[in-house]
Protein backbone atom coordinates (compact mmCIF):
# COMPACT_ATOMS: atom_id res chain seq x y z
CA UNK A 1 -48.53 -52.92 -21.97
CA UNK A 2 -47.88 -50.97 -25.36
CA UNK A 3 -50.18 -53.18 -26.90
CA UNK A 4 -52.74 -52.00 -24.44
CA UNK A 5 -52.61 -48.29 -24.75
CA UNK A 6 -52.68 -49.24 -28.35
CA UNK A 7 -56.57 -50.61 -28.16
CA UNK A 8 -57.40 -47.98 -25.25
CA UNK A 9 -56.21 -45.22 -27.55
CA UNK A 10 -57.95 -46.77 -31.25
CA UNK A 11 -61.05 -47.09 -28.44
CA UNK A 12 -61.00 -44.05 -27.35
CA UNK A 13 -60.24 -42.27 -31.11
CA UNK A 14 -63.57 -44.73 -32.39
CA UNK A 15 -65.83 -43.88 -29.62
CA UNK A 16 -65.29 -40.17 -30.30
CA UNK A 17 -65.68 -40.54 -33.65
CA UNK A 18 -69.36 -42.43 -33.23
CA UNK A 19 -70.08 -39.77 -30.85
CA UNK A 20 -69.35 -36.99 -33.44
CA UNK A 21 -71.32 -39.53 -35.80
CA UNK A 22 -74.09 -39.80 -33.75
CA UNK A 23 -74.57 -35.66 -32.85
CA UNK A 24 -74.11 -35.22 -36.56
CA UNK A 25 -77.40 -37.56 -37.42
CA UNK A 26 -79.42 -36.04 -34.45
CA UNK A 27 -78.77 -32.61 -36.18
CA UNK A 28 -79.79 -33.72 -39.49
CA UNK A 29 -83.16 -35.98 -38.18
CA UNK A 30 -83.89 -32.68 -36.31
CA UNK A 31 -84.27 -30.99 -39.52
CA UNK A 32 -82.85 -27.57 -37.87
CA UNK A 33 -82.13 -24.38 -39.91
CA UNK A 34 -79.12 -25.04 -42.41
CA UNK A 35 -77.22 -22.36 -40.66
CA UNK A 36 -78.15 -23.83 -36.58
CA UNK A 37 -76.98 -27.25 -38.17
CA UNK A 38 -73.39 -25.98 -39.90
CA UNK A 39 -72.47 -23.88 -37.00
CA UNK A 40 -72.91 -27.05 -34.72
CA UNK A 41 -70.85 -29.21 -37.45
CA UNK A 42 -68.49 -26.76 -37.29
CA UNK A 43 -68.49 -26.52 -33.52
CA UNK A 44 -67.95 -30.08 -32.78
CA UNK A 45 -65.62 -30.98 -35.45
CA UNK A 46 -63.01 -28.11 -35.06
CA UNK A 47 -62.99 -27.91 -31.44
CA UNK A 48 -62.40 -31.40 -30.13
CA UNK A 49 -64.25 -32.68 -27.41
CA UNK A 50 -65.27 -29.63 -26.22
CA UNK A 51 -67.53 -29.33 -29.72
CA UNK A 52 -69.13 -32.28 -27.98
CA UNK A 53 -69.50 -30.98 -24.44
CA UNK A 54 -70.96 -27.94 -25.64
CA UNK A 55 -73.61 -29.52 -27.76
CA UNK A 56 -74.53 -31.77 -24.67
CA UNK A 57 -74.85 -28.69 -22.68
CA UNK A 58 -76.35 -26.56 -25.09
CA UNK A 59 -77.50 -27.92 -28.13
CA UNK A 60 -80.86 -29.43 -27.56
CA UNK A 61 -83.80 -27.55 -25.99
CA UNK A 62 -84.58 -29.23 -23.24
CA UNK A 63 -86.39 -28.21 -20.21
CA UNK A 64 -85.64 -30.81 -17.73
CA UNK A 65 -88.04 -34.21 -17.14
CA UNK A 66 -89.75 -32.58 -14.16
CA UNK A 67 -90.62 -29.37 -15.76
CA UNK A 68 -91.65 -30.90 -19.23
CA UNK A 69 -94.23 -33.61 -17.78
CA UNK A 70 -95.61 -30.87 -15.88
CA UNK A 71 -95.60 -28.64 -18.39
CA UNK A 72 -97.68 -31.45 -20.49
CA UNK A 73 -100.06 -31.95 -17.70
CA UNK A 74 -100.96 -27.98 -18.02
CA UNK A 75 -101.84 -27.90 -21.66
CA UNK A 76 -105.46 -28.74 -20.64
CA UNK A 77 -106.35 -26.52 -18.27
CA UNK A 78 -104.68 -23.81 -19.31
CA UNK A 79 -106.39 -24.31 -22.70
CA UNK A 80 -109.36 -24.70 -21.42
CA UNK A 81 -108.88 -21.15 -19.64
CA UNK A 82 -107.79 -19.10 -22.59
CA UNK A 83 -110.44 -21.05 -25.11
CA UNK A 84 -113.22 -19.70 -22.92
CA UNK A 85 -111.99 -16.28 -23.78
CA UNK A 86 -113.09 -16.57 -27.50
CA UNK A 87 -116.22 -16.38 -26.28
CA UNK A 88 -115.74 -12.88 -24.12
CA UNK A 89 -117.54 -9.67 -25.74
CA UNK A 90 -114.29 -8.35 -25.86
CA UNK A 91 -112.60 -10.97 -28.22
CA UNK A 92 -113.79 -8.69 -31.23
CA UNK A 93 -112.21 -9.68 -34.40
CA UNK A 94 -114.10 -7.26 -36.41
CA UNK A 95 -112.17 -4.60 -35.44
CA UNK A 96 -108.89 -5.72 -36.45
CA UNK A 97 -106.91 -4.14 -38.73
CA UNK A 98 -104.66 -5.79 -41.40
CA UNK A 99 -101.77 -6.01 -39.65
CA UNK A 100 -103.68 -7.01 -36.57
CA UNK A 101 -105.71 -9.37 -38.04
CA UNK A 102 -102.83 -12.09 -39.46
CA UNK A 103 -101.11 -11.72 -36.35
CA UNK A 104 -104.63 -12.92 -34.73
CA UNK A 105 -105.23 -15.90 -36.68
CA UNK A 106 -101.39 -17.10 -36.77
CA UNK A 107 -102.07 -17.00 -32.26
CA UNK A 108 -105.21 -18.79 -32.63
CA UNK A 109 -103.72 -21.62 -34.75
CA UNK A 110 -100.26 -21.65 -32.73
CA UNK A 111 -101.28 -20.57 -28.94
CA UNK A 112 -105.23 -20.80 -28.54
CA UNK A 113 -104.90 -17.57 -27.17
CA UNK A 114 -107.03 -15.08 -28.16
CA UNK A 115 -107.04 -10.73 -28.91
CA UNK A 116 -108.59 -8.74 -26.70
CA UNK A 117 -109.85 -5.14 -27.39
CA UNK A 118 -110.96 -2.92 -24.36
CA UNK A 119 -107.41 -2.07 -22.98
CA UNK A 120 -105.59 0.95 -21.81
CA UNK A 121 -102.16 0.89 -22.45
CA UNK A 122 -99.06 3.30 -20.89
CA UNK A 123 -95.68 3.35 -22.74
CA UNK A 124 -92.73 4.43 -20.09
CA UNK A 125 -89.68 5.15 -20.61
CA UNK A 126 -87.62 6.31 -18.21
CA UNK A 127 -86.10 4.67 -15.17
CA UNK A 128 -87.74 6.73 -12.51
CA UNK A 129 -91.75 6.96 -14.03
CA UNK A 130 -91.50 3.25 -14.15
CA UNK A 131 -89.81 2.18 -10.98
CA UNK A 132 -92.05 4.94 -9.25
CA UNK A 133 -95.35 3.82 -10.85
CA UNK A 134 -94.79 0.30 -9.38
CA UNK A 135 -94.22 1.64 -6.32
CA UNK A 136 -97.50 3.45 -6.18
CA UNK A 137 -99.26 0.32 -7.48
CA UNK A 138 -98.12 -2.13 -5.37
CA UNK A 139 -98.37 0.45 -2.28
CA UNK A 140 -102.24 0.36 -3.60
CA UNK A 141 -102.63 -3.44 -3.81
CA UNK A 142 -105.50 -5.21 -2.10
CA UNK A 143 -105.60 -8.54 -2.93
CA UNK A 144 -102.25 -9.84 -5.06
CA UNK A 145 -99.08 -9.10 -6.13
CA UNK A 146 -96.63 -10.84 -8.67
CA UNK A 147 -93.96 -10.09 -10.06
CA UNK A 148 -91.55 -11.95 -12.13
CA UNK A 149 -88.03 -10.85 -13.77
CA UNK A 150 -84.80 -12.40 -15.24
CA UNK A 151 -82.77 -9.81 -13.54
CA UNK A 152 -83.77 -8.24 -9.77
CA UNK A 153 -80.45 -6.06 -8.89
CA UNK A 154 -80.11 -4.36 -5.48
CA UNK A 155 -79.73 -0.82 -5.69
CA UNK A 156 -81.59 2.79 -5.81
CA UNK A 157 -85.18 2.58 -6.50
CA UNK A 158 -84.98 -1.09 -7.36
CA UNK A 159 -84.70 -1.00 -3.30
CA UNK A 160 -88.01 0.82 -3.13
CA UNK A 161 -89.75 -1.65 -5.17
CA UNK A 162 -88.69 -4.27 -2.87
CA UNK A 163 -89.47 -2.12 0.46
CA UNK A 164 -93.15 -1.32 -1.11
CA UNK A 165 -93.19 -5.70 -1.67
CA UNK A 166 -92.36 -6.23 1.98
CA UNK A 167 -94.85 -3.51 2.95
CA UNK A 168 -97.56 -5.28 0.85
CA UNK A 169 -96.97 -8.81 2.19
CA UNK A 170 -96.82 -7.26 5.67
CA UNK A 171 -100.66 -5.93 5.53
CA UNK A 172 -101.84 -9.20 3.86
CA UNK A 173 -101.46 -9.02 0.39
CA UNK A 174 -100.49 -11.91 -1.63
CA UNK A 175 -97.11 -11.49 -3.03
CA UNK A 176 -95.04 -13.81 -5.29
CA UNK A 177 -91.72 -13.34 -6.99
CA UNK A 178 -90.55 -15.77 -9.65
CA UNK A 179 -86.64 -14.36 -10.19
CA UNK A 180 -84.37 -16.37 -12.43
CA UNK A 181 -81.41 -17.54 -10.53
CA UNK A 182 -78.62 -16.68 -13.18
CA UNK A 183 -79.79 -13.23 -14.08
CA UNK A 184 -80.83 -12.69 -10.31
CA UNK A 185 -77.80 -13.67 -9.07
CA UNK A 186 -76.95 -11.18 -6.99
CA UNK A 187 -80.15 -10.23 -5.70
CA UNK A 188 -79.84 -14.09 -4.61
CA UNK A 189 -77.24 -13.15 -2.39
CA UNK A 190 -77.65 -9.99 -1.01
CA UNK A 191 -80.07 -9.66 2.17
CA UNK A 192 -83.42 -9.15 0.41
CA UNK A 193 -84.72 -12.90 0.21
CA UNK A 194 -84.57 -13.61 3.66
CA UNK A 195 -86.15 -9.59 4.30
CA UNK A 196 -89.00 -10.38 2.05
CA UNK A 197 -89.25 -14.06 3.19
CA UNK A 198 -89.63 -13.14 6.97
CA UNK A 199 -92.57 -10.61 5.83
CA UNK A 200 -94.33 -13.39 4.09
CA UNK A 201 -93.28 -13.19 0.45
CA UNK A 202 -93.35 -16.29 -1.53
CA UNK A 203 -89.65 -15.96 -2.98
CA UNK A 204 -88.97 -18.63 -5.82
CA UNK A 205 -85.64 -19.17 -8.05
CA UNK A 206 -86.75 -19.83 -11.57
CA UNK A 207 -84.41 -22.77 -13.55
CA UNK A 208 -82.15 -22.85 -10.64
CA UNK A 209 -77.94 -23.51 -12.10
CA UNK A 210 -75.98 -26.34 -10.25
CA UNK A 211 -73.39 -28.76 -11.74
CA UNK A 212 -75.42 -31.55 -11.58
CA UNK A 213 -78.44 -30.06 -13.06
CA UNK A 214 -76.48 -29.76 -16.53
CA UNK A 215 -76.88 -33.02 -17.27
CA UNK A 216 -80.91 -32.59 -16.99
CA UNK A 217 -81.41 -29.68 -18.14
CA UNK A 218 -79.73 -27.03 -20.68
CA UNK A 219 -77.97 -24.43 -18.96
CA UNK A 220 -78.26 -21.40 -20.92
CA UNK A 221 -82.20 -21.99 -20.88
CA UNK A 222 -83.70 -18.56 -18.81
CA UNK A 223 -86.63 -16.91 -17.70
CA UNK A 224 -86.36 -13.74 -19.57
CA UNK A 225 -89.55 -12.27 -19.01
CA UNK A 226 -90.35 -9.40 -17.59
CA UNK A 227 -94.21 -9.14 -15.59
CA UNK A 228 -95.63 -7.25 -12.73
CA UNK A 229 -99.24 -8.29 -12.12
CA UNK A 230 -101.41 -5.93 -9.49
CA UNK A 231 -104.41 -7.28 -8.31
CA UNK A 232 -105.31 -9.36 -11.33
CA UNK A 233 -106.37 -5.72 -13.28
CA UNK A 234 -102.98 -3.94 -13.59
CA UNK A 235 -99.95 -5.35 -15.54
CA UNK A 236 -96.13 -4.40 -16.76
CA UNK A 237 -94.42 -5.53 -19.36
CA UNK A 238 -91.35 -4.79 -21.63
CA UNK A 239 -87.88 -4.72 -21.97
CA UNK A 240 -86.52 -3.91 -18.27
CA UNK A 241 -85.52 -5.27 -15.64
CA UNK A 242 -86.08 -5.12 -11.77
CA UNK A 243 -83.11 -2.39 -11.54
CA UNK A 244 -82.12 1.02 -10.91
CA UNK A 245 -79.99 2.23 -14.29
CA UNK A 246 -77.52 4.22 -11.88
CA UNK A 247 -77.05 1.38 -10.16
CA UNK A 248 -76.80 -1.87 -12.41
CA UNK A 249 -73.31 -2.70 -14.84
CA UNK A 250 -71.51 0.86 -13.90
CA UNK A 251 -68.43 -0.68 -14.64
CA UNK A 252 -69.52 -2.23 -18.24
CA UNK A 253 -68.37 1.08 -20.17
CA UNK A 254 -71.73 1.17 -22.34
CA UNK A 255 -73.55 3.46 -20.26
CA UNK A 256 -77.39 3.46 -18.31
CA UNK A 257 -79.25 0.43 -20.13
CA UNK A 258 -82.27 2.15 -22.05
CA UNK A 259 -85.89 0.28 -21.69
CA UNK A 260 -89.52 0.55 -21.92
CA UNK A 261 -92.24 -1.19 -19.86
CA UNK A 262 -95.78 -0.79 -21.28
CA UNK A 263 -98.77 -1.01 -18.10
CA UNK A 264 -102.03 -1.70 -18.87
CA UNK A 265 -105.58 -2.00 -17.71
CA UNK A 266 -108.09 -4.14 -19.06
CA UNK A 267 -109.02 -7.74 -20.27
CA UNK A 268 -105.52 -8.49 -21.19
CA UNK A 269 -104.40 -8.36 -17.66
CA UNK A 270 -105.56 -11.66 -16.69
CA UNK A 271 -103.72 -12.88 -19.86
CA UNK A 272 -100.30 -12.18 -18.61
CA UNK A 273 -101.27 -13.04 -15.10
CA UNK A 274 -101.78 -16.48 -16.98
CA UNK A 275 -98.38 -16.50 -18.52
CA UNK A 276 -97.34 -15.66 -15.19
CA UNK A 277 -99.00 -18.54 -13.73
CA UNK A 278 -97.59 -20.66 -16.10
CA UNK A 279 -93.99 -20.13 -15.14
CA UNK A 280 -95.44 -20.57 -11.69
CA UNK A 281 -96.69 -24.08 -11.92
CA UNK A 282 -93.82 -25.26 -13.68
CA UNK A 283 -91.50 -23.90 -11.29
CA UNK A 284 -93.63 -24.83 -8.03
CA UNK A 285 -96.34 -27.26 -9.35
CA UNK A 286 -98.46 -25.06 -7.65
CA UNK A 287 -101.33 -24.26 -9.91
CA UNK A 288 -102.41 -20.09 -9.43
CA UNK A 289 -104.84 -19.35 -12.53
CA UNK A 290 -106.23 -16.15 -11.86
CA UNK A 291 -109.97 -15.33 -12.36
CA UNK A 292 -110.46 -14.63 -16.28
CA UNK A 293 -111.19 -11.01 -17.52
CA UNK A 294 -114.78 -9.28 -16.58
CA UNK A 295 -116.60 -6.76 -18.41
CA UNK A 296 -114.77 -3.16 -18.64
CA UNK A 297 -116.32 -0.21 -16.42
CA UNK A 298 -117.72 2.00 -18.43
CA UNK A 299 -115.84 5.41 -18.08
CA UNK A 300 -114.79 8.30 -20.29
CA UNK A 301 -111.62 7.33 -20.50
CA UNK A 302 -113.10 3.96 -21.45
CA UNK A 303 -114.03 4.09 -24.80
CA UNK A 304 -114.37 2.19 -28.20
CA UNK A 305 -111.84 5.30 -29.50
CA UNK A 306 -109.31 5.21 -27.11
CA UNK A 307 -108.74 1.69 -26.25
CA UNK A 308 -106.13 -1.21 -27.93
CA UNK A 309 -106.75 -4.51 -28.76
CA UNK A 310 -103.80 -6.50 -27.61
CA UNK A 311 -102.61 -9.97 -28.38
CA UNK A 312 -100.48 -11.59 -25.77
CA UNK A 313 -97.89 -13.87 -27.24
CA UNK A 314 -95.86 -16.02 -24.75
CA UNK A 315 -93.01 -18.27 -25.96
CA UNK A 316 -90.31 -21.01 -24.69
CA UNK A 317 -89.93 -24.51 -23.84
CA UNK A 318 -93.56 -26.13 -23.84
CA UNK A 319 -95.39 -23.89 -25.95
CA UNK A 320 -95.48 -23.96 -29.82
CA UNK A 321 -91.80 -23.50 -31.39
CA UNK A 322 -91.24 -20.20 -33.47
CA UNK A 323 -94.35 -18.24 -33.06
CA UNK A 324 -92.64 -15.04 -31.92
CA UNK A 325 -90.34 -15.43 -35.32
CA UNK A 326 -93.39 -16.42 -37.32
CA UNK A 327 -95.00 -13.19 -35.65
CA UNK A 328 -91.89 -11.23 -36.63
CA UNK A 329 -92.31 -12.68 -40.46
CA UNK A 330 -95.45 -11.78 -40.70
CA UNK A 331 -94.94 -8.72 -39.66
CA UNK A 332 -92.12 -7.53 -41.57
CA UNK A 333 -94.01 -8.94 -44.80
CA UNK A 334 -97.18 -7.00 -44.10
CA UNK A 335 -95.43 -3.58 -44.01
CA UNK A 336 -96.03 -1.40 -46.84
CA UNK A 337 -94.40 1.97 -45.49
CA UNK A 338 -92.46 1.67 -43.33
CA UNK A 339 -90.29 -0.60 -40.15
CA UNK A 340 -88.68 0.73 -37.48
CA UNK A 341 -86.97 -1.85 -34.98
CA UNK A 342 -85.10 -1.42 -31.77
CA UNK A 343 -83.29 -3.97 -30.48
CA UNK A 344 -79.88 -4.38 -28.58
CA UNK A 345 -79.15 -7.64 -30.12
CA UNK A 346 -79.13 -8.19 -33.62
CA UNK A 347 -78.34 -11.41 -34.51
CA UNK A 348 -81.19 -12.48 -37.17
CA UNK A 349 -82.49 -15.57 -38.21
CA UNK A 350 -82.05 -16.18 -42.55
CA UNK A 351 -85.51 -16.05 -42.76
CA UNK A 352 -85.93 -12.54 -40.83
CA UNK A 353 -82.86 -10.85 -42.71
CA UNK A 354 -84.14 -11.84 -45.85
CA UNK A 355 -87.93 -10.55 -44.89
CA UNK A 356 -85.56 -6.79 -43.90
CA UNK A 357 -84.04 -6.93 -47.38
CA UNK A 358 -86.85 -8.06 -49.37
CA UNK A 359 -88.70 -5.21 -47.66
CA UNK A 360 -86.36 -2.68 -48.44
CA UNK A 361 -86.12 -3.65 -52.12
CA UNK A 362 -90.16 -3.36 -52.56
CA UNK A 363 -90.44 0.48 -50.88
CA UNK A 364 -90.60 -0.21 -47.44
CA UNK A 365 -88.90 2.39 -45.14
CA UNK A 366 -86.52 -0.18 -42.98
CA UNK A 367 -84.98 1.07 -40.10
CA UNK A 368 -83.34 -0.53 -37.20
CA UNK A 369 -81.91 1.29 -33.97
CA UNK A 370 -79.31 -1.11 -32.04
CA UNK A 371 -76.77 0.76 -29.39
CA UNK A 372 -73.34 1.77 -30.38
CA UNK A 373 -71.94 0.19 -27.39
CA UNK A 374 -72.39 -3.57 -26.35
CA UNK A 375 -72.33 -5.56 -23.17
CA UNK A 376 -71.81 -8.77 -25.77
CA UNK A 377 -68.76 -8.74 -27.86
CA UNK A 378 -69.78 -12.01 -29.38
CA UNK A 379 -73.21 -10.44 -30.11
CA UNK A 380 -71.51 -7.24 -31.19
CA UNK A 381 -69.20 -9.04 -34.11
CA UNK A 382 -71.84 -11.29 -34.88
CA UNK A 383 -74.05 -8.13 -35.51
CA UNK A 384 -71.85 -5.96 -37.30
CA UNK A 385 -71.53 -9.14 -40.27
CA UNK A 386 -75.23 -8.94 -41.18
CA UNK A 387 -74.31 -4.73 -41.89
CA UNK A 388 -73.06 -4.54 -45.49
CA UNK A 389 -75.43 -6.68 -46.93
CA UNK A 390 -78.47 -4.29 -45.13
CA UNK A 391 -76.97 -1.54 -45.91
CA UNK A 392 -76.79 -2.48 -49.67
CA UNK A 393 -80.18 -2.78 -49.72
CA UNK A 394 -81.11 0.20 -48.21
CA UNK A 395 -81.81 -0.19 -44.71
CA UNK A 396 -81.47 2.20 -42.27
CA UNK A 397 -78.85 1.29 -39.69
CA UNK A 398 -78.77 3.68 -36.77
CA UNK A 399 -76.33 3.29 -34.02
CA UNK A 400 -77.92 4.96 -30.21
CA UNK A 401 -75.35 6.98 -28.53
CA UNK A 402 -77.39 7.72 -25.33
CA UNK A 403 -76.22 4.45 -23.18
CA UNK A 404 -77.19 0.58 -24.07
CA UNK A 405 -80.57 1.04 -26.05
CA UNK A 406 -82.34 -2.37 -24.55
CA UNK A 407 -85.77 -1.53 -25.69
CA UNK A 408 -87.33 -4.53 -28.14
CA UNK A 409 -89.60 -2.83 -29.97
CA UNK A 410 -91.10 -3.45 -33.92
CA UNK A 411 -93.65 -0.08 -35.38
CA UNK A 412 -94.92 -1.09 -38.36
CA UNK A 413 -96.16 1.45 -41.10
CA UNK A 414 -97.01 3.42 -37.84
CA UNK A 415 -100.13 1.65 -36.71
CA UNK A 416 -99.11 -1.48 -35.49
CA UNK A 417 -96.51 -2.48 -33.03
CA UNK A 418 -94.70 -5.52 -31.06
CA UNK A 419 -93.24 -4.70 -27.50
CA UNK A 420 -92.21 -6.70 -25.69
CA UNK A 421 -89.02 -8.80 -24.06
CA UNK A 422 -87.78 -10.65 -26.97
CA UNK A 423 -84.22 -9.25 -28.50
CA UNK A 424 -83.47 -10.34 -32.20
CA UNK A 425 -81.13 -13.34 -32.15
CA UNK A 426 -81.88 -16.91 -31.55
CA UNK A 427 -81.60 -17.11 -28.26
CA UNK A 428 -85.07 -15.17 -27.91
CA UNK A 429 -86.31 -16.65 -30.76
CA UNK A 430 -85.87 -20.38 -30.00
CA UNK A 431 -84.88 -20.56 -26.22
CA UNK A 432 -85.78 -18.46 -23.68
CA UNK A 433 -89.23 -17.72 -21.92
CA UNK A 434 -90.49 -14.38 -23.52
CA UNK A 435 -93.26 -12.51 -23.85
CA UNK A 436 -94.96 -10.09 -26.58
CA UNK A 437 -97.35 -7.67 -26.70
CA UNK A 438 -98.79 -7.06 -30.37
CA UNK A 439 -100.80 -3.78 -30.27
CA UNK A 440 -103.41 -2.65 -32.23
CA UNK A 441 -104.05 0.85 -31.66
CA UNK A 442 -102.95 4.01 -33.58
CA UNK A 443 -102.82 6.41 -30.71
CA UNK A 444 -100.62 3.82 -28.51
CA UNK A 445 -98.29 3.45 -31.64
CA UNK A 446 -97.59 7.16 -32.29
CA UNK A 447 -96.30 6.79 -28.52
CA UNK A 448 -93.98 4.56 -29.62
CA UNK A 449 -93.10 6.40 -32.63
CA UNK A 450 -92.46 9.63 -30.93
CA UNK A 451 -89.67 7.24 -28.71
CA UNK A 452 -88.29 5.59 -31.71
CA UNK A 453 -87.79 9.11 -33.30
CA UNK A 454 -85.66 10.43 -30.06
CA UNK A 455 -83.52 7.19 -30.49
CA UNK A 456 -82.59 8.18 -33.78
CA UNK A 457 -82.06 11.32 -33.32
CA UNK A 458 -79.65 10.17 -30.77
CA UNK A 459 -77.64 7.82 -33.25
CA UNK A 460 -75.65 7.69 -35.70
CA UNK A 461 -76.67 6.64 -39.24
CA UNK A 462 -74.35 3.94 -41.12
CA UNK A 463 -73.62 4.21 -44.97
CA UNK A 464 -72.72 1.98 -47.19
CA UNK A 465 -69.82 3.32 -48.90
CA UNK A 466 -68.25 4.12 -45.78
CA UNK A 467 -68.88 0.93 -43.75
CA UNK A 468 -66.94 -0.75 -46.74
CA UNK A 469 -63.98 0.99 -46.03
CA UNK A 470 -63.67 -0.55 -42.39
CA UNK A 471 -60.16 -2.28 -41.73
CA UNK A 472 -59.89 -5.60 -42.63
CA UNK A 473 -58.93 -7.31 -39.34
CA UNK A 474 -62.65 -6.10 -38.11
CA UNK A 475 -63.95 -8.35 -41.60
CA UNK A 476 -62.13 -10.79 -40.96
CA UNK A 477 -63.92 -10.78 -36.76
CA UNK A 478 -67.03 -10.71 -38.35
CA UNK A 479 -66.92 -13.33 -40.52
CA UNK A 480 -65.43 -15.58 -37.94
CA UNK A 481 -68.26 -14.87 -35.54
CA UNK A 482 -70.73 -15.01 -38.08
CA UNK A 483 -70.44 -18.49 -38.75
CA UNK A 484 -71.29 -19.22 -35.25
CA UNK A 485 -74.58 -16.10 -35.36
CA UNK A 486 -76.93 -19.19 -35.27
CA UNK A 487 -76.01 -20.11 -31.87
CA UNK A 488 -76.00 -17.18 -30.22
């Protein structure tokens, strides 16, 4: 009997050790980013069998069999549908500007997807103006409605929202939601579904979380978009979420989350009502393409001066890998004046915090605005390691005081901007389903200027000399959590 635990135990000690072998080689073959590959290593190697587990779980990107031969199946069509736009009299190149124009090509080699000038664009920014205005719009709605969030919370206007969606369905309209079921969660289970079900709404759960689906799909893959879509001619976008500040994490201790949504009019529209329908199909298999952009109604408020051309950048499992980072790169490298970045998680890639420091060192202005408090203490640690070599070469690190700053946001030499949903760490980066707006437009970016300039007036400013006299336990945190930064 010894003899036998003897084998069983050199068995079991040799088939863990070809495992760890075998996860090893798949990280190398996969030719991953040095630092994604040694904080795996050091994952599975120091924490035995779990290291394992959690790579299983976790450390490939993929979407599920079902929802990645669909996904395959859609290339065509949806192609098709945004290659048609390169022939639309408002896909007008000529009017780029530098920073536009890069941007533009690096989409048309990576997505097919092309700019579009001829839009009318809305920056929001407070809880009530953009709740309220999506009220009024869907109150308005004719034809369609859809809307599409990681995170629908019960609670204060966010109740409104859904009482103006029941209303809609009720006198015919058309009305999908696309929720994702971990950030939705409790919206799940409250008594909304079944309320907007029973009126008519088409209610789906977006990468639904089980048990048994984590061994088909990773778990921590989510829908982290954020779209309303009115009638295929108005559209939202941007960093929040289907809540009610007041009402949403009270008991976090980092204060009202902070956000921006961006609506717009115009040829774009269709655009994200593509994205939209994307996520759609691969969620239902039910194919919803809406009807591609017309021609623009001439108007005064219509007009060559005051409109943006906008670039609609969608990323995630299925579509071209990095092009919101290769976006970001390009972006940062292009600057000549000045950056100014908001995020509320700042966990970069190499690339992107050498593109910060090499922009400081040539002239460039570099500023970035993260909140003082986090929801994430992983996040939070990770963050605070990347400070003291920023800070040494001269960026700008301001810390927002007024609640959990969660607006993603990149102004570029004040004429050029990203907004969007993505956050900077890798798990927008390389995971989720996001979505970007780049912006051309002076007028729209002085908007978000104006914003970014509150935020810092808000915050406080790090220096150097002082951040170097932190204690040394909170070095020794950061280190420790910056060696796993890639994976967060």
């Amino acid at each position: 009997m010894e003899n036998v635990h003897q084998i069983l135990a050199i068995a079991g000690v040799f088939i863990y050790w070809l495992f760890l072998g075998a996860i090893a080689l798949r990280l190398v073959i996969k030719r991953r980013t040095i630092g994604v590959s040694f904080s795996w290593i050091l994952v599975i190697y120091f924490l035995p069998l779990v290291g394992i587990i959690a790579y299983i779980l976790f450390g490939e990107l993929h979407l599920g069999q079902t929802r990645a031969s669909r996904s395959k199946a859609m290339f065509k069509p949806y192609g098709q549908w945004f290659a048609a736009l390169y022939q639309h009299p408002l896909h007008t190149p000529e009017r780029q500007s530098e920073h536009a124009r890069a941007i533009s090509q690096l989409c048309d080699t990576q997505l097919g997807i092309p700019s579009l000038s001829g839009n009318q664009l809305n920056l929001q920014h407070t809880p009530s103006d953009i709740l309220n205005a999506i009220i009024k719009d869907v109150e308005q709605a004719q034809e369609s409605v859809t809307m599409e969030f990681y995170i629908w919370h019960p609670g204060g206007l966010a109740n409104e929202v859904a009482k103006a969606v029941i209303a809609a369905a009720k006198r015919g309209v058309t009305v999908k939601l696309l929720l994702d079921a971990a950030g939705s969660r409790t919206f799940f289970n409250s008594t909304w579904p079944s309320q907007m079900r029973a009126a008519g709404v088409t209610l789906s759960q977006a990468l639904s979380v089980s048990p048994l689906r984590m061994f088909f799909r990773r778990l921590d893959l989510r829908l982290h978009r954020k779209i309303v879509v009115i009638d295929n001619r108005t559209a939202y976008t941007g960093s929040m979420n289907l809540v009610d500040p007041r009402y949403f994490k009270q008991r976090e201790g980092v204060g009202q989350w902070i956000d921006v949504m961006v609506r717009m009019e115009g040829p774009a529209v269709p655009l994200v009502n593509a994205v939209a329908a994307w996520d759609w199909e691969v969620e239902t298999s039910k194919r919803c393409l809406p009807a591609p952009p017309g021609l623009p109604i001439n108007t005064p408020e219509n007009t060559p001066e005051s409109d943006s051309l906008v670039q609609v950048i969608p990323s995630g499992p299925g579509m071209p890998e990095e092009v919101i980072h290769q976006v970001l790169l390009q972006s940062l490298y292009q600057a000549s004046r000045k950056i100014v970045i908001t995020t509320p998680y700042f966990v970069p890639s190499e690339n992107l915090l050498d593109a910060l420091v090499t922009a400081a060192a040539r002239g460039v202005d570099v500023n970035i605005i993260i909140p003082q408090k986090n929801d994430s203490t992983m996040v939070k640690w990770a963050s605070r390691s990347f400070f003291a070599e920023l800070l040494k070469a001269g960026v700008k690190i301001h810390r927002f005081r007024g609640g959990l700053l969660h607006t993603k946001s990149v102004l570029i030499d004040d004429e050029h901007c990203l907004i969007g949903t993505v956050n900077m760490d890798m798990r927008s980066l390389w995971l989720n389903f996001e979505l970007t707006l780049a912006v051309d437009d002076k007028v729209f970016s002085q908007s978000l200027r104006n914003l970014q300039k509150g935020y810092i007036e808000n915050a406080e400013q790090l220096e150097y000399k002082r951040w170097q006299r932190r204690p040394l336990y909170q070095r020794v945190i950061e280190h420790l959590f910056y060696l796993f930064s890639p994976l967060l």
